[in-house]
PDB file of N, CA and C in Angstrom:
ATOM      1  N   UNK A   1       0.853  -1.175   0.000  1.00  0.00           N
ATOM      2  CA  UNK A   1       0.000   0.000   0.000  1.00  0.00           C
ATOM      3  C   UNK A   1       0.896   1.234   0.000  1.00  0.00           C
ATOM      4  N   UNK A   2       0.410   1.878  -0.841  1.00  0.00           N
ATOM      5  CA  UNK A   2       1.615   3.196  -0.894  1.00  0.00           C
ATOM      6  C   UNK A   2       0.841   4.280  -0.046  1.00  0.00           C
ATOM      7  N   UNK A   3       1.808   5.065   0.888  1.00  0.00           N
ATOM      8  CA  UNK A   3       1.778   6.162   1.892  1.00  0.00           C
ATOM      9  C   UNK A   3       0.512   6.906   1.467  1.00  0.00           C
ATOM     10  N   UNK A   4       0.648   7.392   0.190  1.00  0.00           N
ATOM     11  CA  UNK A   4      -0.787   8.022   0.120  1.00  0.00           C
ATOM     12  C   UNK A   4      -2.445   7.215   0.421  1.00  0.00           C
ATOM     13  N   UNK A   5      -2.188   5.893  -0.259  1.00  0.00           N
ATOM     14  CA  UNK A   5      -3.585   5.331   0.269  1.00  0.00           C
ATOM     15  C   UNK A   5      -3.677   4.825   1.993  1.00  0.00           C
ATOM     16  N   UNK A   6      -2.468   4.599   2.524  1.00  0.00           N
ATOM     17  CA  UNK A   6      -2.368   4.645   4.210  1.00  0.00           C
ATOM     18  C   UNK A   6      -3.174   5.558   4.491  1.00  0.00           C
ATOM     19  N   UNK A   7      -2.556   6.836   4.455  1.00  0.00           N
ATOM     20  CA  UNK A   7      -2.925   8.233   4.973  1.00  0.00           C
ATOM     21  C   UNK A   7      -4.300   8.473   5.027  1.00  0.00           C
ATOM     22  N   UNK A   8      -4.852   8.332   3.187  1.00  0.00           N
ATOM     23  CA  UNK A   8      -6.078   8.068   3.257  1.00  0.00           C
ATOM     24  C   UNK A   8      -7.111   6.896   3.481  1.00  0.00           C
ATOM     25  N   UNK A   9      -6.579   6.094   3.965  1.00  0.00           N
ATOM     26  CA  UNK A   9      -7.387   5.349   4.449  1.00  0.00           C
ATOM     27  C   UNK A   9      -7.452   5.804   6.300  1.00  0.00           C
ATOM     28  N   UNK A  10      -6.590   6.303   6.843  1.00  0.00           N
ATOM     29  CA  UNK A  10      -6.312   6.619   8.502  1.00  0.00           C
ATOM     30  C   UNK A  10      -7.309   7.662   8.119  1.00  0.00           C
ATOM     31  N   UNK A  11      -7.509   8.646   7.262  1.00  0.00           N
ATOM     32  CA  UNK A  11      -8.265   9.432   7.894  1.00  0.00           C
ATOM     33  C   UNK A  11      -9.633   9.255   7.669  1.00  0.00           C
ATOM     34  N   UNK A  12     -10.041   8.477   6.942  1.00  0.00           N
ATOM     35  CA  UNK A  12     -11.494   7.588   6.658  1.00  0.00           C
ATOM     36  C   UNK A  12     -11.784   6.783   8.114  1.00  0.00           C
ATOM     37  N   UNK A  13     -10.961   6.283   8.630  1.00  0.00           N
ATOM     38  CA  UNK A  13     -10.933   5.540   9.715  1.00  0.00           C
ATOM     39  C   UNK A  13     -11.297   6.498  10.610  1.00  0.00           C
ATOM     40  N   UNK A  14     -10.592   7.531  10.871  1.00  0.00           N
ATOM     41  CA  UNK A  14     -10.822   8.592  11.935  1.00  0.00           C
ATOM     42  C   UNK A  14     -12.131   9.156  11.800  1.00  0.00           C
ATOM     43  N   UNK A  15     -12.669   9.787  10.411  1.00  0.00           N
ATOM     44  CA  UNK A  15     -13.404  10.053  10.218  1.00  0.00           C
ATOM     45  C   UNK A  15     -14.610   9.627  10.842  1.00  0.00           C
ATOM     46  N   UNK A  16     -14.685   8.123  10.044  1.00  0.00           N
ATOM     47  CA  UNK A  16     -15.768   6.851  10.752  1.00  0.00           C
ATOM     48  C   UNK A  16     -15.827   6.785  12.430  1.00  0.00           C
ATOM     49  N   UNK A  17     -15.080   6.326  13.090  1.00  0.00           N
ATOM     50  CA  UNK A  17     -14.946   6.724  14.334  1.00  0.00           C
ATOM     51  C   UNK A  17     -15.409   7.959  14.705  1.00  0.00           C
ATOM     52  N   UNK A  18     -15.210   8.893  14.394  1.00  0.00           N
ATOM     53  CA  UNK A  18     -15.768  10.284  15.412  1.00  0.00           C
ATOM     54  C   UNK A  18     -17.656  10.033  14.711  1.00  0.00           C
ATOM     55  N   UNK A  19     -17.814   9.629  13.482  1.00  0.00           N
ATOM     56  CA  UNK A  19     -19.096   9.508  13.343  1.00  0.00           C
ATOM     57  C   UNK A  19     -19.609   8.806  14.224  1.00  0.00           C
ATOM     58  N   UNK A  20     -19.114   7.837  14.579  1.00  0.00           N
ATOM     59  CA  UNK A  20     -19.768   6.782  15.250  1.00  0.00           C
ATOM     60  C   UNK A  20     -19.618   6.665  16.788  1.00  0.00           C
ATOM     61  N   UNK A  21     -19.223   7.750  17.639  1.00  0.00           N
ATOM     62  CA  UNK A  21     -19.068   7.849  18.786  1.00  0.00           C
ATOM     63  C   UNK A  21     -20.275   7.780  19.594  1.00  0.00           C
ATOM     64  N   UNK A  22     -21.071   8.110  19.286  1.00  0.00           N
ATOM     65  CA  UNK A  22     -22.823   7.783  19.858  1.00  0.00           C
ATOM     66  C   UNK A  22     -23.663   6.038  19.440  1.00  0.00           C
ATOM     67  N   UNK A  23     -22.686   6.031  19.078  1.00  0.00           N
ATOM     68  CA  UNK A  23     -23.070   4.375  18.534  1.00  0.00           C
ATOM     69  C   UNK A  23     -22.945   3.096  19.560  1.00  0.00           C
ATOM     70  N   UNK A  24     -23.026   1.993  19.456  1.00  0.00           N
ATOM     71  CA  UNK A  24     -22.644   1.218  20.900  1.00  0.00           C
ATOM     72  C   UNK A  24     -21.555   0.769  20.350  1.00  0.00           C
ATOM     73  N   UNK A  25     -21.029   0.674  19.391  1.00  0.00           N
ATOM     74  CA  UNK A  25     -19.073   0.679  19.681  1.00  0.00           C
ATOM     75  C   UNK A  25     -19.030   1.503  19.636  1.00  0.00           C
ATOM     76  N   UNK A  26     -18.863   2.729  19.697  1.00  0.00           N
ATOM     77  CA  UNK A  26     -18.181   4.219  20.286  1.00  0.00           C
ATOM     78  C   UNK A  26     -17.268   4.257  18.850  1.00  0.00           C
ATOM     79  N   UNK A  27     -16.231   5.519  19.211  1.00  0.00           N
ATOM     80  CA  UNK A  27     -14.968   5.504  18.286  1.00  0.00           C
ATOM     81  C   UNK A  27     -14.160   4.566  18.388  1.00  0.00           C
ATOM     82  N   UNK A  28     -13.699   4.479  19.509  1.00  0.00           N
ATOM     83  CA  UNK A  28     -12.731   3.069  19.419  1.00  0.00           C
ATOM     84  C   UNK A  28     -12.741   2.082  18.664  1.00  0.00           C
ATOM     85  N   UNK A  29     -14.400   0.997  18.990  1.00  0.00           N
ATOM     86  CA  UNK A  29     -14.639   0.097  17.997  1.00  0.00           C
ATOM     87  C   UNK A  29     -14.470   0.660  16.716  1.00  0.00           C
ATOM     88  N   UNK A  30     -15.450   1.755  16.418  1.00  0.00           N
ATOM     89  CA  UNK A  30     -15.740   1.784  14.492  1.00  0.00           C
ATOM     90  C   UNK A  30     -13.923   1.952  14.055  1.00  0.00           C
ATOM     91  N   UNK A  31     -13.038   3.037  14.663  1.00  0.00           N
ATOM     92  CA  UNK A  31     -12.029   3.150  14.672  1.00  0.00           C
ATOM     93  C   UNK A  31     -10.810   1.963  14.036  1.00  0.00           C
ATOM     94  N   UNK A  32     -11.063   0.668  14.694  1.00  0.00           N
ATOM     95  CA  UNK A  32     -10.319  -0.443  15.090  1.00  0.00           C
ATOM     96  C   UNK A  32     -10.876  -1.215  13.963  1.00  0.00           C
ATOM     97  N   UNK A  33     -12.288  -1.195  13.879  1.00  0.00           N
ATOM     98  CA  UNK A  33     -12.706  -1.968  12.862  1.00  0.00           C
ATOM     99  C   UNK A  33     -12.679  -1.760  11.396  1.00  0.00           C
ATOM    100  N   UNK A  34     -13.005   0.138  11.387  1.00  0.00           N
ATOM    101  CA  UNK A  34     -11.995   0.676  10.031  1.00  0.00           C
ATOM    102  C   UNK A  34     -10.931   0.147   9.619  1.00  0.00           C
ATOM    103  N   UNK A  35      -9.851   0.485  10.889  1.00  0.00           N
ATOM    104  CA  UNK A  35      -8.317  -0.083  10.299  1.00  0.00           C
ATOM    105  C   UNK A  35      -8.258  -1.330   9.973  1.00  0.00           C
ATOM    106  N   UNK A  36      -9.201  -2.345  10.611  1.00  0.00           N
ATOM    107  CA  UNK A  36      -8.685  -3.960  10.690  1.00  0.00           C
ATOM    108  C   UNK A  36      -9.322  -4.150   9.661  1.00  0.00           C
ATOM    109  N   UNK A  37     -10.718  -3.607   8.956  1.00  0.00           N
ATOM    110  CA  UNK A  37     -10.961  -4.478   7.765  1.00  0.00           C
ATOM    111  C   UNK A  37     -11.015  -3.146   6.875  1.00  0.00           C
ATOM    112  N   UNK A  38     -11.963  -2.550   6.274  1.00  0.00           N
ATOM    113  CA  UNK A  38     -11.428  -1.415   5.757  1.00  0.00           C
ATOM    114  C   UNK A  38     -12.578  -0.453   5.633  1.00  0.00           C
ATOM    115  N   UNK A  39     -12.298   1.069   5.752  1.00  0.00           N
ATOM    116  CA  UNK A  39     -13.534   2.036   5.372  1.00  0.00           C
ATOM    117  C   UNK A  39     -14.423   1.713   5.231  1.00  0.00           C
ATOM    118  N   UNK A  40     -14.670   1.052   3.868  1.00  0.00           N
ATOM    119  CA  UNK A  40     -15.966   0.668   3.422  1.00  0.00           C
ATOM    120  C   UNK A  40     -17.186  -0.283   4.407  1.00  0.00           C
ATOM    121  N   UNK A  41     -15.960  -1.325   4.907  1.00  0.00           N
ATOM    122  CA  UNK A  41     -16.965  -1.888   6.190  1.00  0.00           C
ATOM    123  C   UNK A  41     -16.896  -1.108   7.152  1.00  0.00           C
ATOM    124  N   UNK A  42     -16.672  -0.134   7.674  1.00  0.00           N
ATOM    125  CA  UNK A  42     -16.385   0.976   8.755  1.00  0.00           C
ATOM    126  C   UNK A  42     -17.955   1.252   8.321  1.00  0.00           C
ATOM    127  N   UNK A  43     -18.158   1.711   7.126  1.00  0.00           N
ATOM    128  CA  UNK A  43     -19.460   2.681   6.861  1.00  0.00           C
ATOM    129  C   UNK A  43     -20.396   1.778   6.826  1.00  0.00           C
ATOM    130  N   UNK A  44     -20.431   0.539   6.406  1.00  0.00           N
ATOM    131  CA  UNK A  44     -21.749  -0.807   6.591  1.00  0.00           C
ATOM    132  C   UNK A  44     -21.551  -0.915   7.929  1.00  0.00           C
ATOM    133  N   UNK A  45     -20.933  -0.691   8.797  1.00  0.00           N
ATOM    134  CA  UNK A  45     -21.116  -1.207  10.206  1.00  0.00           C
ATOM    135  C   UNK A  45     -21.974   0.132  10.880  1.00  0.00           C
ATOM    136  N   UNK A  46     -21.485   1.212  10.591  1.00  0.00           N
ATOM    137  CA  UNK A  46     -22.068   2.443  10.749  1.00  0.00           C
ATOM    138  C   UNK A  46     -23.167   2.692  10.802  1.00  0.00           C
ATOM    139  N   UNK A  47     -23.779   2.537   9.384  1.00  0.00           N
ATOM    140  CA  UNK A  47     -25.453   2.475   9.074  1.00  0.00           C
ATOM    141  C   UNK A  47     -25.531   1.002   9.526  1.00  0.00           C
ATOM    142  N   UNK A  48     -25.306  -0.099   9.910  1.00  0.00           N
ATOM    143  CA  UNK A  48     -26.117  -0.843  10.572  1.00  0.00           C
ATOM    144  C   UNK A  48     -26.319  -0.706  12.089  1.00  0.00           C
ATOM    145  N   UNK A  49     -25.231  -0.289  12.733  1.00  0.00           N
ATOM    146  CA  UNK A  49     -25.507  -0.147  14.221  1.00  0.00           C
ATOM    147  C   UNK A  49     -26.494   0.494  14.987  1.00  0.00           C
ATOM    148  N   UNK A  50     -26.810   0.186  16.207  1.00  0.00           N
ATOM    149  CA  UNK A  50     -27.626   1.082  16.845  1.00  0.00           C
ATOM    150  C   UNK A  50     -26.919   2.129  17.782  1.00  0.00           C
ATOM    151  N   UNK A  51     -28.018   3.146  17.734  1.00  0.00           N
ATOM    152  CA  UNK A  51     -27.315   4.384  18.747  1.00  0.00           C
ATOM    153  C   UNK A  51     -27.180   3.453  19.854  1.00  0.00           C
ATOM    154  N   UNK A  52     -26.491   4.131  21.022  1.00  0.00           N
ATOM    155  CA  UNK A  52     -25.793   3.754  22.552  1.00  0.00           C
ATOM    156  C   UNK A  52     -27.181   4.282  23.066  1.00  0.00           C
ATOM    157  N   UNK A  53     -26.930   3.512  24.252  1.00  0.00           N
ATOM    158  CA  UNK A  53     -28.515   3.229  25.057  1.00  0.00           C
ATOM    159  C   UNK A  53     -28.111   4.784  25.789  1.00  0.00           C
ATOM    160  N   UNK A  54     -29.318   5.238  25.893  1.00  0.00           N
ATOM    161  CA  UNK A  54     -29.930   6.276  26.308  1.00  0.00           C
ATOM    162  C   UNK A  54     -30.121   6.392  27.586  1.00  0.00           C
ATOM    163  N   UNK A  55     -30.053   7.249  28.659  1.00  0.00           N
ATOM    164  CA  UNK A  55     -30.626   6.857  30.051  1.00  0.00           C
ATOM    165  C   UNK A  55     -32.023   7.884  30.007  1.00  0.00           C
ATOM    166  N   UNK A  56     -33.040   7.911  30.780  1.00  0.00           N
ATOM    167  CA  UNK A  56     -34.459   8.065  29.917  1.00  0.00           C
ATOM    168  C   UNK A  56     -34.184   9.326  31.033  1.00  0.00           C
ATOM    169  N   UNK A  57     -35.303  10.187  29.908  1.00  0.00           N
ATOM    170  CA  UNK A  57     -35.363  11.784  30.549  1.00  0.00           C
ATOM    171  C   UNK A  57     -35.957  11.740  32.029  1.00  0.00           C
ATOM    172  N   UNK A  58     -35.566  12.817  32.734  1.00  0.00           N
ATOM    173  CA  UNK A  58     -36.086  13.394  34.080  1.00  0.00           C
ATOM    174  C   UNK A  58     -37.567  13.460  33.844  1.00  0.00           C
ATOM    175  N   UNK A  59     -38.405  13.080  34.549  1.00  0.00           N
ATOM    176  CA  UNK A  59     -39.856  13.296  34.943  1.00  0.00           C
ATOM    177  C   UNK A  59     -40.141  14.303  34.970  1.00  0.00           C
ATOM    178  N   UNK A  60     -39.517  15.248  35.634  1.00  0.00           N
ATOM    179  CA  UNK A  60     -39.924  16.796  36.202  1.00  0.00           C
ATOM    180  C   UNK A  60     -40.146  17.757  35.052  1.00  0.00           C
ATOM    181  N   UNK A  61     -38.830  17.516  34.563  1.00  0.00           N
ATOM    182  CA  UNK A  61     -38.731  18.942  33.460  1.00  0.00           C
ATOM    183  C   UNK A  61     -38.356  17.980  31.637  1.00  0.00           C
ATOM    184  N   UNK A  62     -38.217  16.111  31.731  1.00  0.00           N
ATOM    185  CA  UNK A  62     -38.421  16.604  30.291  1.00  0.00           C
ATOM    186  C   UNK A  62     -36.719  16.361  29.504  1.00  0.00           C
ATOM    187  N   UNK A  63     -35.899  16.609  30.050  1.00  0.00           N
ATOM    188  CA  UNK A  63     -34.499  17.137  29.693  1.00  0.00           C
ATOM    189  C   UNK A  63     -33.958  15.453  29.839  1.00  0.00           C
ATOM    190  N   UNK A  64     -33.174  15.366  29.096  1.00  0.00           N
ATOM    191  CA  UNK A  64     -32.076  14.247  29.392  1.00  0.00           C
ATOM    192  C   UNK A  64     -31.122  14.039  30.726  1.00  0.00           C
ATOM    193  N   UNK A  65     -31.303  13.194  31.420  1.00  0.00           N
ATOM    194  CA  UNK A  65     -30.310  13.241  32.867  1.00  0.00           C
ATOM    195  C   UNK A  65     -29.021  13.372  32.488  1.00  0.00           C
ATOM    196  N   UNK A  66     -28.234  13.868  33.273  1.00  0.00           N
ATOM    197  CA  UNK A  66     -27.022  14.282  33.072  1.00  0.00           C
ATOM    198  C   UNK A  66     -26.287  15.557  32.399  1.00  0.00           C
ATOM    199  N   UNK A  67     -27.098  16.371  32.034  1.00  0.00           N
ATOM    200  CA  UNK A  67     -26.883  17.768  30.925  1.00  0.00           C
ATOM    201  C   UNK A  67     -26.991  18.611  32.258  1.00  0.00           C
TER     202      UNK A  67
END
């Protein structure tokens, strides 16, 4: 693989990862799984995953706990 498709593939990887930080692999996983198989499955894993579990809004006011 020549330096230029590295490079661009690391930053597809990075990319994917920060997309996927609300996801239930986080960045790390999509991150790891970019590099280990490649972008393209980075982005099928992406649109298949589900968001990260939610903790359910406050009663009172409505708002998300923890904000």
């Amino acid at each position: 693989m020549t330096p230029a498709l590295f490079a661009i593939s690391l930053v597809l990887s990075c990319l994917i990862g920060y997309l996927g930080r609300k996801k239930k692999l986080g960045f790390w996983g999509f991150l790891f799984a970019s590099l280990l198989l490649t972008p393209l499955i980075g982005v099928l894993l992406l649109i298949v995953c589900k968001p990260a579990d939610q903790p359910p809004p406050c009663e009172q006011c409505g708002q998300p706990r923890g904000t």
